[in-house]
N, C-alpha and C. Protein backbone atom coordinates (compact mmCIF):
# COMPACT_ATOMS: atom_id res chain seq x y z
N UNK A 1 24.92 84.36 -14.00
CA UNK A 1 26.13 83.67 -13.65
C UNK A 1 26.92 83.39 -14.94
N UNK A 2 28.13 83.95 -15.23
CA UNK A 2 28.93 83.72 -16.54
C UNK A 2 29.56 82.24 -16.33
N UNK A 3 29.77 81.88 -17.17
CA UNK A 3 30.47 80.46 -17.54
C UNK A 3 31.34 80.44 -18.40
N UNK A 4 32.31 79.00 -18.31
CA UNK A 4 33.24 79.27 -19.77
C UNK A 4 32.62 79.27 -20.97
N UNK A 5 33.02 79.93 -22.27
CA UNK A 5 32.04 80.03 -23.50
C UNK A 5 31.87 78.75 -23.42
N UNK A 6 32.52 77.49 -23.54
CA UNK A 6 32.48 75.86 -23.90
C UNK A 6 31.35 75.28 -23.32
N UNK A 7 30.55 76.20 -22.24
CA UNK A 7 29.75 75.51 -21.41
C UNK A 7 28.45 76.35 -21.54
N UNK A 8 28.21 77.15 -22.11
CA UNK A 8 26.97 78.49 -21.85
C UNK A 8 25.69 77.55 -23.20
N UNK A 9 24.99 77.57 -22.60
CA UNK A 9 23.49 76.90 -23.28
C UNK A 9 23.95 75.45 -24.07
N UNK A 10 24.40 74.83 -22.97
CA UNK A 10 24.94 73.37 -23.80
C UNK A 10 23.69 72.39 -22.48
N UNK A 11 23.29 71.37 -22.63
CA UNK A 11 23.18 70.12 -22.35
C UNK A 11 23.05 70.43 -20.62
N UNK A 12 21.94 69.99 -19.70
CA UNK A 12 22.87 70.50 -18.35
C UNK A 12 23.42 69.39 -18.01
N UNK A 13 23.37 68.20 -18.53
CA UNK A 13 24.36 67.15 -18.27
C UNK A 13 26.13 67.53 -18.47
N UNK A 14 26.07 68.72 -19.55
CA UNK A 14 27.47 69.60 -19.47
C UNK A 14 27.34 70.66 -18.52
N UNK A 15 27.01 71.57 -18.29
CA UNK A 15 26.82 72.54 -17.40
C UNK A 15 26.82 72.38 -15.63
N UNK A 16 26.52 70.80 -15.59
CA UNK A 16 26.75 70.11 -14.36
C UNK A 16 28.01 69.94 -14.56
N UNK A 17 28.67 68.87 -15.50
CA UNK A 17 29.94 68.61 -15.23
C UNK A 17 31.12 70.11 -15.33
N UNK A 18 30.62 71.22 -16.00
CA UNK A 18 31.47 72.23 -16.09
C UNK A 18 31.49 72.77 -14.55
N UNK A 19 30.74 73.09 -13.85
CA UNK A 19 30.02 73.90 -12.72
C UNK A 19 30.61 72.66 -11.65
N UNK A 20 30.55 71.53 -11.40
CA UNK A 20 30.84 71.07 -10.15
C UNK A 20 32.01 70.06 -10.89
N UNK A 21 32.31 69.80 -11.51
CA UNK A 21 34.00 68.68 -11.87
C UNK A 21 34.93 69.07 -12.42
N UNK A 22 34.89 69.68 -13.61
CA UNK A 22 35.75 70.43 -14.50
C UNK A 22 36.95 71.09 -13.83
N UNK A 23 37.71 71.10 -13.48
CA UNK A 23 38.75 71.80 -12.95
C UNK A 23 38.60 71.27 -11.08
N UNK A 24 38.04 71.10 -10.38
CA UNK A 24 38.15 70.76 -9.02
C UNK A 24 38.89 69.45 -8.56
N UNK A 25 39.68 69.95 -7.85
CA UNK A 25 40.77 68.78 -7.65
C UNK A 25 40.71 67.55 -7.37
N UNK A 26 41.10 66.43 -7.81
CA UNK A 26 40.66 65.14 -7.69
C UNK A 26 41.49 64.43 -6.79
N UNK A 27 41.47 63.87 -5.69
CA UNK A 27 43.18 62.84 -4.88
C UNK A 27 42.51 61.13 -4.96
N UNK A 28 41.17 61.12 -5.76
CA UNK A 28 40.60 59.62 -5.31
C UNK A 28 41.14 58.68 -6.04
N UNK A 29 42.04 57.96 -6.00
CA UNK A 29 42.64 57.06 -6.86
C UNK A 29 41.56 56.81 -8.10
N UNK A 30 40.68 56.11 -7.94
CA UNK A 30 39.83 55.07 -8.28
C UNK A 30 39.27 56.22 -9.44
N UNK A 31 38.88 57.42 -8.86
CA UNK A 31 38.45 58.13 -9.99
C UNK A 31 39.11 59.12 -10.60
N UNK A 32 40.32 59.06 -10.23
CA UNK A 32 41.48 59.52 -11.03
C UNK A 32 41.83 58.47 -12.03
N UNK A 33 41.85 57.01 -12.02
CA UNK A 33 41.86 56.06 -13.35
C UNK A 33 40.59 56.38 -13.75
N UNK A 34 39.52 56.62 -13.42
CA UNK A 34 38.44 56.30 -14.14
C UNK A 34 38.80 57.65 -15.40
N UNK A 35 38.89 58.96 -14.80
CA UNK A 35 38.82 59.91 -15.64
C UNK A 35 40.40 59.53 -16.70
N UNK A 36 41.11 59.34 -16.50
CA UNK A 36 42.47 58.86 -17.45
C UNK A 36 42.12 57.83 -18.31
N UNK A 37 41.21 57.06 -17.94
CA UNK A 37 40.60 56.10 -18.50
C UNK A 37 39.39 56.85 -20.32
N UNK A 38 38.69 57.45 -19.39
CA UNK A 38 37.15 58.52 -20.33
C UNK A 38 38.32 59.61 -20.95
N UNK A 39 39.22 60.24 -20.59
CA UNK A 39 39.99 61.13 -21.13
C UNK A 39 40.65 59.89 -22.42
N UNK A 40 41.31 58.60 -22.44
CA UNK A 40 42.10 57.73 -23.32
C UNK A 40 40.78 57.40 -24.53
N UNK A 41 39.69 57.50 -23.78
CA UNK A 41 38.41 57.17 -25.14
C UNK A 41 37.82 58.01 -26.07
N UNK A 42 38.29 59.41 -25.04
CA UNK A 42 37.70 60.56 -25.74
C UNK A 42 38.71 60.62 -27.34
N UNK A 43 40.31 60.26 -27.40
CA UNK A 43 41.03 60.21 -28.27
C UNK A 43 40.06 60.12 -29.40
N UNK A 44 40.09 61.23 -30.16
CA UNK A 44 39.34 61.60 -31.81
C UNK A 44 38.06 62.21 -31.49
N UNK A 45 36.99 61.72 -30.45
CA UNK A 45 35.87 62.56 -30.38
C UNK A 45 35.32 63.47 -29.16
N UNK A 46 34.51 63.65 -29.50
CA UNK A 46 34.55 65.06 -28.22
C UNK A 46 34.20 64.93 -27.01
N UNK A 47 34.33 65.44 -25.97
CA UNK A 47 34.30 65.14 -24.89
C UNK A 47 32.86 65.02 -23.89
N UNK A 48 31.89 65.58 -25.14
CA UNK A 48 30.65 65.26 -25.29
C UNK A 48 29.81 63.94 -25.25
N UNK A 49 30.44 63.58 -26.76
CA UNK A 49 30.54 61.95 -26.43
C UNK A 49 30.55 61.29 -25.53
N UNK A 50 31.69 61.01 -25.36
CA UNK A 50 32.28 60.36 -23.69
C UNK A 50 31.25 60.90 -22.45
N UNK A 51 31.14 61.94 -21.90
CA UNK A 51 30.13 62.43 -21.22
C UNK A 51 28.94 61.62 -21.13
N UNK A 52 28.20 61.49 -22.08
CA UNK A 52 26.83 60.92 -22.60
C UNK A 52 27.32 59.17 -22.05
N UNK A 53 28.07 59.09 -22.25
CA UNK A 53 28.49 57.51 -22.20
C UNK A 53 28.97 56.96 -20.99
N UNK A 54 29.03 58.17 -20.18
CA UNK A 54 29.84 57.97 -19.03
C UNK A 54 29.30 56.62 -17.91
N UNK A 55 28.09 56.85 -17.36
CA UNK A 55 27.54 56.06 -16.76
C UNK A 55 27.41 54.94 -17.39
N UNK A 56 27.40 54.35 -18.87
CA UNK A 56 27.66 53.25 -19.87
C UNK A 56 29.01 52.55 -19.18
N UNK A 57 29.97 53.98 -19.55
CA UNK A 57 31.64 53.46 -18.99
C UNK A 57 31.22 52.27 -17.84
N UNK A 58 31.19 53.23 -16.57
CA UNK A 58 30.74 52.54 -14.99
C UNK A 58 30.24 51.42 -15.02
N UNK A 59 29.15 51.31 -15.63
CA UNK A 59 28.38 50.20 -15.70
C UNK A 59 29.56 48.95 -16.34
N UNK A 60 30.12 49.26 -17.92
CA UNK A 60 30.64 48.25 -18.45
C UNK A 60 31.91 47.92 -18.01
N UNK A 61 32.86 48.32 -17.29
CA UNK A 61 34.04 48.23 -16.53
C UNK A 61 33.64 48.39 -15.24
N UNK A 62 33.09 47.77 -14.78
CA UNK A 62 33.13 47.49 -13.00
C UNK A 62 33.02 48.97 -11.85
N UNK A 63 32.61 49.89 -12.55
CA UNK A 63 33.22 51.13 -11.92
C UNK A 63 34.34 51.76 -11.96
N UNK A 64 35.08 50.91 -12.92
CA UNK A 64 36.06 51.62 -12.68
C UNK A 64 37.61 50.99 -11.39
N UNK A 65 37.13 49.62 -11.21
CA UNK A 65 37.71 48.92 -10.45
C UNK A 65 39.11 48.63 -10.62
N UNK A 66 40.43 48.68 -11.06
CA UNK A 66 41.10 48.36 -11.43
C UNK A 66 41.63 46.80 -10.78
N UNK A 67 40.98 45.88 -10.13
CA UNK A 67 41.58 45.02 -9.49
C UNK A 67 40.36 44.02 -10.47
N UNK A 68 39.54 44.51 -10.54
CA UNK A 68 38.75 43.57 -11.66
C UNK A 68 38.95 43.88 -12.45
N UNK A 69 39.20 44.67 -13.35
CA UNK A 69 39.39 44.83 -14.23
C UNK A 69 40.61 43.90 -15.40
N UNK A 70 41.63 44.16 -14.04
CA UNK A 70 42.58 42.96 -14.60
C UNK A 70 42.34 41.80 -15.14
N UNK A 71 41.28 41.50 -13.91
CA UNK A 71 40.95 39.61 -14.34
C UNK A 71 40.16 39.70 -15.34
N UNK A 72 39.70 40.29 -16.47
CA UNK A 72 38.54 40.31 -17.37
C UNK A 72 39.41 39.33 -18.66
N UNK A 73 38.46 38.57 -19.04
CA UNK A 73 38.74 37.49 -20.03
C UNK A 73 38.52 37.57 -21.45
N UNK A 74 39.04 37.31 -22.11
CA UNK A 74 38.38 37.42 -23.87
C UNK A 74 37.08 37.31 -24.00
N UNK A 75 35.98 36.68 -22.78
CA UNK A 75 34.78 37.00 -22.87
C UNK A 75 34.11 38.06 -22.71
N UNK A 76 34.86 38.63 -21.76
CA UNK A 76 34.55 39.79 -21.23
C UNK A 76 34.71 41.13 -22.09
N UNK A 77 36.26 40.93 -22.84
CA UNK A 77 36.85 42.10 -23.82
C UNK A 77 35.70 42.04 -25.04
N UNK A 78 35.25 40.78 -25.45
CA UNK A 78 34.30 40.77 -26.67
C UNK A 78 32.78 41.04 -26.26
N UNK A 79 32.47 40.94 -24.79
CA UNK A 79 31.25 41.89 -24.68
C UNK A 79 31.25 43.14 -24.91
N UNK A 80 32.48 43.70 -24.15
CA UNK A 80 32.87 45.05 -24.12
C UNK A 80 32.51 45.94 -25.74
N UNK A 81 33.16 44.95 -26.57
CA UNK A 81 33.00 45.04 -28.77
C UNK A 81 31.53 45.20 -28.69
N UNK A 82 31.16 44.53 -28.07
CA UNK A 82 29.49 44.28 -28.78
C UNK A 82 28.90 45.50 -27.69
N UNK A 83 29.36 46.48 -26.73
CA UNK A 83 28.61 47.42 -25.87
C UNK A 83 27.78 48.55 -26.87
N UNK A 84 26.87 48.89 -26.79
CA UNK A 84 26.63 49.65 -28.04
C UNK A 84 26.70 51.24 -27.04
N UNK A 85 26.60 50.75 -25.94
CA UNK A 85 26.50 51.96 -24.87
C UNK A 85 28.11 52.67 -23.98
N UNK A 86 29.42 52.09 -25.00
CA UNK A 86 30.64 52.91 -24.90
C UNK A 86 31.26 52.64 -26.23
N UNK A 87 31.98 53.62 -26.77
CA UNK A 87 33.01 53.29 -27.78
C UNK A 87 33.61 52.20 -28.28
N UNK A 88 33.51 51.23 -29.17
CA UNK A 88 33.80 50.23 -29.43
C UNK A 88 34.50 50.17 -30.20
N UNK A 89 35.21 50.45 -29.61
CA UNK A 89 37.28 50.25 -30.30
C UNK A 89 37.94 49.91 -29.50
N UNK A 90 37.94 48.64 -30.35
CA UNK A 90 39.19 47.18 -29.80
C UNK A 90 40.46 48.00 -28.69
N UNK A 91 41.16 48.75 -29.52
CA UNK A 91 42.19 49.18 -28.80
C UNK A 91 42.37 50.28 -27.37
N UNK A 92 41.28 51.09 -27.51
CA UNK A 92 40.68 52.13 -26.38
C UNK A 92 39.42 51.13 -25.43
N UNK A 93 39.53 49.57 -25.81
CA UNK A 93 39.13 49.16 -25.00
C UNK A 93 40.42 48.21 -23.98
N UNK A 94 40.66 47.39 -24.96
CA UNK A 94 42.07 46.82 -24.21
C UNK A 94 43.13 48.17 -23.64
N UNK A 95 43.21 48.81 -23.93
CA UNK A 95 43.96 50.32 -23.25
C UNK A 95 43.18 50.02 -21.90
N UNK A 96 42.16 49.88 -21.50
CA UNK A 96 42.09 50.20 -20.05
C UNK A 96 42.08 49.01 -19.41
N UNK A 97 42.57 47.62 -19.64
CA UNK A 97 42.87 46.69 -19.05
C UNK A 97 44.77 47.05 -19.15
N UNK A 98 44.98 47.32 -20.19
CA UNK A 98 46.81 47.82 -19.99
C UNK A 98 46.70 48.64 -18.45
N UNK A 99 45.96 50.00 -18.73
CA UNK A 99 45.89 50.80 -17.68
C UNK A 99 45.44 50.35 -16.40
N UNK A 100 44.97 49.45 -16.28
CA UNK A 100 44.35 49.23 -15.01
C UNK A 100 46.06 48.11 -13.92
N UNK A 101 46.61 47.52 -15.24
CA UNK A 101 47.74 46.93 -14.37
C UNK A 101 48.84 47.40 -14.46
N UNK A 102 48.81 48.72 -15.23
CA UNK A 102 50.21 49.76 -14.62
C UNK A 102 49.44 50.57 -13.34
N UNK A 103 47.96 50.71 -13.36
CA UNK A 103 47.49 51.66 -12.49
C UNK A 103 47.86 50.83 -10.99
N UNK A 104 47.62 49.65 -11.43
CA UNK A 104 48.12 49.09 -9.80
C UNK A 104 49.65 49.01 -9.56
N UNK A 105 50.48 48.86 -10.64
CA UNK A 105 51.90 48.61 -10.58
C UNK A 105 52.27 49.77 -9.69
N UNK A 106 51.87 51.10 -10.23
CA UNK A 106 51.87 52.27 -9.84
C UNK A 106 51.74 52.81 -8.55
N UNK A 107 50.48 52.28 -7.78
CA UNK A 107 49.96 52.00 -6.38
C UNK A 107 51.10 51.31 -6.12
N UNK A 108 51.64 50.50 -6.03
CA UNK A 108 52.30 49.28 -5.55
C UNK A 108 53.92 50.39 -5.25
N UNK A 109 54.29 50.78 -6.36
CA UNK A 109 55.61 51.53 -6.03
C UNK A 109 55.36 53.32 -5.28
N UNK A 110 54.05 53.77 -5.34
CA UNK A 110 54.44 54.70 -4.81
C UNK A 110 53.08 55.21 -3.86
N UNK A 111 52.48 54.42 -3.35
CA UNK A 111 51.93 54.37 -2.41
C UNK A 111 50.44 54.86 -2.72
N UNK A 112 50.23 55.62 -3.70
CA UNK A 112 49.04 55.83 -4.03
C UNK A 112 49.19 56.37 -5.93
N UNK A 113 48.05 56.15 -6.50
CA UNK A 113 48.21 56.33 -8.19
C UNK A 113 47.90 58.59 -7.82
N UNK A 114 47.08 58.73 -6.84
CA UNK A 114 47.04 60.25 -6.63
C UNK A 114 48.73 61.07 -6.39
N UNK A 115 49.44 60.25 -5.42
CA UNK A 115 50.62 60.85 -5.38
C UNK A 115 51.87 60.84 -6.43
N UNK A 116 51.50 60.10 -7.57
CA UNK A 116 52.32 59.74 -8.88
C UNK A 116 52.24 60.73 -9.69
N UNK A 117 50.60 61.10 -10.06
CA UNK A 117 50.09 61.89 -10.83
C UNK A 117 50.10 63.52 -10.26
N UNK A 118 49.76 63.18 -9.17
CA UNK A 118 49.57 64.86 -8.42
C UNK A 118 51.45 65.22 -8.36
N UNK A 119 52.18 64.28 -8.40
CA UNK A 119 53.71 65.40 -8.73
C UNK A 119 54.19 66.22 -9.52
N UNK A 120 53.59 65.62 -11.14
CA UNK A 120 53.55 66.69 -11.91
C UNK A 120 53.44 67.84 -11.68
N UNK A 121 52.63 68.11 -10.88
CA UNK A 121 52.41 69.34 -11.08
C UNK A 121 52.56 70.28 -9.18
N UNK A 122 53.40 69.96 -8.64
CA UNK A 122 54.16 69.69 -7.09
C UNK A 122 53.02 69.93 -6.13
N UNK A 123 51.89 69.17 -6.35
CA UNK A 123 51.28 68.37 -5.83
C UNK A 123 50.33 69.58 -5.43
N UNK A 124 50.07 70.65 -6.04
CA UNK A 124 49.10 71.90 -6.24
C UNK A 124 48.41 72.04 -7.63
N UNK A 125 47.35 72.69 -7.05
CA UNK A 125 46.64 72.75 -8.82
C UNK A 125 47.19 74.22 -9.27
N UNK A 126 47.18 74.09 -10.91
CA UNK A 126 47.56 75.05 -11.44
C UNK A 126 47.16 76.28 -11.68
N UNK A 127 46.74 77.04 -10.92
CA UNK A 127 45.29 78.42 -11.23
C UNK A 127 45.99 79.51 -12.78
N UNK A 128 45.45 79.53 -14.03
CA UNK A 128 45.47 80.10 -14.92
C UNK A 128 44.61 81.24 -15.25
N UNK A 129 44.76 82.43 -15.72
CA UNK A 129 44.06 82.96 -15.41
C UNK A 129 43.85 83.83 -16.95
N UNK A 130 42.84 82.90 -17.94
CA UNK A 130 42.64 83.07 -19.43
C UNK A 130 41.49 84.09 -19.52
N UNK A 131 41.90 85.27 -20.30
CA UNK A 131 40.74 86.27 -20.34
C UNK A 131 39.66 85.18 -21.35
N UNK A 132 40.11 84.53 -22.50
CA UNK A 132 39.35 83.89 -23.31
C UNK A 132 39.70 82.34 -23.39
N UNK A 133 38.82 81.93 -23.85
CA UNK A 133 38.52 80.30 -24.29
C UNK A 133 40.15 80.14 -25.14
N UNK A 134 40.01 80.57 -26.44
CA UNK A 134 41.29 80.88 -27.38
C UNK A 134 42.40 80.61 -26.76
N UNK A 135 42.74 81.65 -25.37
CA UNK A 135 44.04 81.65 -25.06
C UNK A 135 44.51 79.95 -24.00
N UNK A 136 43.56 79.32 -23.80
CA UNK A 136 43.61 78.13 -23.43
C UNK A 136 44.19 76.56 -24.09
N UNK A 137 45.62 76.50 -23.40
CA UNK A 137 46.41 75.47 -24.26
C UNK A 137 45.40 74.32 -24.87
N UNK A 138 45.82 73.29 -25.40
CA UNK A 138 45.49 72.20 -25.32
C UNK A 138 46.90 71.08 -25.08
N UNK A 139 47.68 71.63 -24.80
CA UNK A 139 49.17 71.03 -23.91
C UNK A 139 50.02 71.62 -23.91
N UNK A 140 50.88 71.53 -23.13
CA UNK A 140 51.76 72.26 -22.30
C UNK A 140 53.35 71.20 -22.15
N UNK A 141 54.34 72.27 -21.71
CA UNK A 141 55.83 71.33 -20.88
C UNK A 141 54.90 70.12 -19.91
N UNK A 142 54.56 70.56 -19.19
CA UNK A 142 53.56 69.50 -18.06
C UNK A 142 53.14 68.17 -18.71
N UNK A 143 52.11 68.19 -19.49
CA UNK A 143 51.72 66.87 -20.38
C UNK A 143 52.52 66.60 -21.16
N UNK A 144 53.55 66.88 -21.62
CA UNK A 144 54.34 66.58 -22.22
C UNK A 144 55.55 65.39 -21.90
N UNK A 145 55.71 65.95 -20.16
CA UNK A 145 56.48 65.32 -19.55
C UNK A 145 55.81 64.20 -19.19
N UNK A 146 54.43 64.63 -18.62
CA UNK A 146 53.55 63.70 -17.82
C UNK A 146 53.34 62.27 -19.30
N UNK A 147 52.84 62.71 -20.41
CA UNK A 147 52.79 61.64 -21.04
C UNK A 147 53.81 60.67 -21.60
N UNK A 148 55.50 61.54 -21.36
CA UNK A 148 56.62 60.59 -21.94
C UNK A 148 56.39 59.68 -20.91
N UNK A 149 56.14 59.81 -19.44
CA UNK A 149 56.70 59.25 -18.29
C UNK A 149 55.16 58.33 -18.01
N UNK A 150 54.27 58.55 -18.18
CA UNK A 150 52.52 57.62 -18.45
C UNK A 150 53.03 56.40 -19.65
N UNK A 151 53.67 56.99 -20.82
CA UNK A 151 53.46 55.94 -22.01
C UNK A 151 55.02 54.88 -21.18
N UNK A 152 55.89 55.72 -20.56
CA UNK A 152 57.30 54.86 -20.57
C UNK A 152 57.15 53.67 -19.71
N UNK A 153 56.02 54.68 -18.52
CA UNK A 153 55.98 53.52 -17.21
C UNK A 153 54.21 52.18 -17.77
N UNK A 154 53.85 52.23 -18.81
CA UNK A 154 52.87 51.24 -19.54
C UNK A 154 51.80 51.44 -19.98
N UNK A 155 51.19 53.09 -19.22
CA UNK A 155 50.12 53.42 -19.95
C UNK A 155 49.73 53.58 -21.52
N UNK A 156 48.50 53.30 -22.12
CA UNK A 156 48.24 53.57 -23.32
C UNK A 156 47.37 54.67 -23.25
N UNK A 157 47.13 55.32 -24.59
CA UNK A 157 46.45 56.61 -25.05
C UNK A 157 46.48 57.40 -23.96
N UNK A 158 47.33 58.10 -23.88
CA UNK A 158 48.34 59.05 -23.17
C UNK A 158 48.94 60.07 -23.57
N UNK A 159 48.56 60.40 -24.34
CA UNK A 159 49.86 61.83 -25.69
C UNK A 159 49.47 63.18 -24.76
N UNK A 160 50.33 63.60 -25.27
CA UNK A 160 50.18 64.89 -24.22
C UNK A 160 49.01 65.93 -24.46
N UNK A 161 48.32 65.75 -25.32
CA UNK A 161 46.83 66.52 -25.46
C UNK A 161 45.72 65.75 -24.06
N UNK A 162 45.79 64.33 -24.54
CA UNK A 162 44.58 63.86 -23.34
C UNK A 162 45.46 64.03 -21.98
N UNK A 163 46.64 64.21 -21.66
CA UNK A 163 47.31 64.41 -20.41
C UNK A 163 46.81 65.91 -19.75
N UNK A 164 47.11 66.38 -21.33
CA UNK A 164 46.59 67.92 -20.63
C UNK A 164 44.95 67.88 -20.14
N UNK A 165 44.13 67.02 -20.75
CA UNK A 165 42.82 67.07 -20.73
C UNK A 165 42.73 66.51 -19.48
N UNK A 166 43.09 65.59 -19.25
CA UNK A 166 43.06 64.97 -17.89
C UNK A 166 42.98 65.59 -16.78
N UNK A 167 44.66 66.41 -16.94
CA UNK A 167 44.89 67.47 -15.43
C UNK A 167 43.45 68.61 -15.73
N UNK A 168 43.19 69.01 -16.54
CA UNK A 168 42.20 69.79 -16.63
C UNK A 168 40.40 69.08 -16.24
N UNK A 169 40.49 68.22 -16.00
CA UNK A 169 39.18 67.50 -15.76
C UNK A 169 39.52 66.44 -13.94
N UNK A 170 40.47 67.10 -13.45
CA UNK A 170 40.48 66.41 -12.40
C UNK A 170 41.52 67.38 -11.62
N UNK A 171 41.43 68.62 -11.89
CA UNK A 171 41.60 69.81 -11.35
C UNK A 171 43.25 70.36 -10.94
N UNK A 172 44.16 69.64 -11.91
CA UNK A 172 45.75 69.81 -11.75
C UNK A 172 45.85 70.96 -12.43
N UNK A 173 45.15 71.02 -13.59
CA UNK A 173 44.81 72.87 -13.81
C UNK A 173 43.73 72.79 -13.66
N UNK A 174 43.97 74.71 -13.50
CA UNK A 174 42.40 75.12 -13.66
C UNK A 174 42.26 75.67 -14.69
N UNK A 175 41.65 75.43 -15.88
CA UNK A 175 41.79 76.65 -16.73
C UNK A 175 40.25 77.15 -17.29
N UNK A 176 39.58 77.45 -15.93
CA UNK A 176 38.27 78.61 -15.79
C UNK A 176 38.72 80.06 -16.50
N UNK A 177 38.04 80.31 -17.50
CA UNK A 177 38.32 81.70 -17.81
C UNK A 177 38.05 82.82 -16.73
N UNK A 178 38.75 83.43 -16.43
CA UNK A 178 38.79 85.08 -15.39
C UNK A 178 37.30 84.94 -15.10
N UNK A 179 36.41 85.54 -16.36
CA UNK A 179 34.78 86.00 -16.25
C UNK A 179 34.24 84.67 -15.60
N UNK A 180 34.55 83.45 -15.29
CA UNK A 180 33.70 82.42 -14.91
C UNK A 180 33.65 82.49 -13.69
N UNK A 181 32.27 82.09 -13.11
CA UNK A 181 32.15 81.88 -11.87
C UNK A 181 32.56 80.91 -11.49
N UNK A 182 33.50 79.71 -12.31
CA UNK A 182 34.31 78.97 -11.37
C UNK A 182 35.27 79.22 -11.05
N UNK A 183 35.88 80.23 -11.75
CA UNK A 183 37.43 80.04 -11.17
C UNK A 183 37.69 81.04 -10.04
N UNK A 184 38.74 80.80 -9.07
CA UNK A 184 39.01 81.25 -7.68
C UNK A 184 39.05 82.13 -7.54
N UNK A 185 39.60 83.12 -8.86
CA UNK A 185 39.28 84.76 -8.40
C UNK A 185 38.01 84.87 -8.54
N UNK A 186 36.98 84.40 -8.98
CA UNK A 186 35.74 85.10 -8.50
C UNK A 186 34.94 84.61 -7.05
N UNK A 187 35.38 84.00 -6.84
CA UNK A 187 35.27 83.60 -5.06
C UNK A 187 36.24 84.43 -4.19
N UNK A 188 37.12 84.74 -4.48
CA UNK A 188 37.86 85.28 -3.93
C UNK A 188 37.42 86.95 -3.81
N UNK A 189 36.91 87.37 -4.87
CA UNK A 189 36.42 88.82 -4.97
C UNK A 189 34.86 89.01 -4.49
N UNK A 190 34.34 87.69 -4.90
CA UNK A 190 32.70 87.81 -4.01
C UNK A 190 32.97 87.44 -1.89
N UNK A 191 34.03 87.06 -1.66
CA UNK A 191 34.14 87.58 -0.35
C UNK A 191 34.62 88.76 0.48
């Protein structure tokens, strides 16, 4: 079974997330902040990292709750400092209490945080179709737009690299190389 190069004899804690999340479309609110959230922490290190930490994340932010999240107190933000089990930076931590009350502002004006985000891109995922790893952006017009209009409407760590990472980890693109058995032309040709 071929895979993207990024994923071939890595970790199967990666090889899981390449093979069943990586590109497959996301509409769940809750874990559409969560991943915008792990995409804003990944900012400087690899997405490896974050990975490993993930269930840390869950655990130390409520799941991912955005309605608790809000109410969290300077006691709470300075446990968060002392987590040794997520990234402990002050600012990619308060970033997801910012995010969590534009994420509801967001809900509030347009009926769901999936239908805000899923317009970017007119509310279809993007199928790309990269002979190699190489020819695979790391942003695009898309995140570009998506992050003027994320940072304008309150989000933090948002630049159009983790925007692009985002749509790419919650399936607004796909960008499975051709040879991978994830992407749609090879389902499409094995039927």
């Amino acid at each position: 079974m071929k895979r993207c190069t990024w994923a071939k004899a890595k970790n199967p804690l990666y090889v899981a997330y390449h093979d069943k999340e990586w590109g497959v479309p996301v509409y769940d609110d809750r874990l559409l902040f969560e991943m915008l959230c792990l995409e804003g922490a990944q900012a400087g290190l690899s997405w490896w990292t974050i990975l490993q930490k993930r269930e840390n994340y869950r655990d130390a932010f409520d799941q991912f709750e955005a309605e608790k999240i809000v109410m969290y107190t300077d006691e709470k933000l300075q446990s968060l400092l002392e987590n040794k089990g997520i990234v402990r930076n002050r600012m990619k931590i308060q970033s997801v209490v910012t995010n969590a009350k534009t994420f509801l502002k967001i809900q509030r004006e347009y009926g769901s945080f999936s239908s805000y985000i899923w317009s970017f891109v007119d509310n279809k995922p993007i199928i790309n179709n990269w002979e190699t790893e190489k020819e695979v952006p790391t942003s695009n017009e898309i995140s570009d737009r998506m992050s003027k209009k994320l940072k304008k409407d309150g989000f933090k760590f948002v630049g159009s690299t983790i925007c692009y990472s985002f749509m790419q980890a919650v399936g607004m693109v796909n960008d499975h190389t051709i040879e991978c058995f994830c992407h749609p032309a090879f389902h499409k040709d094995v039927r």
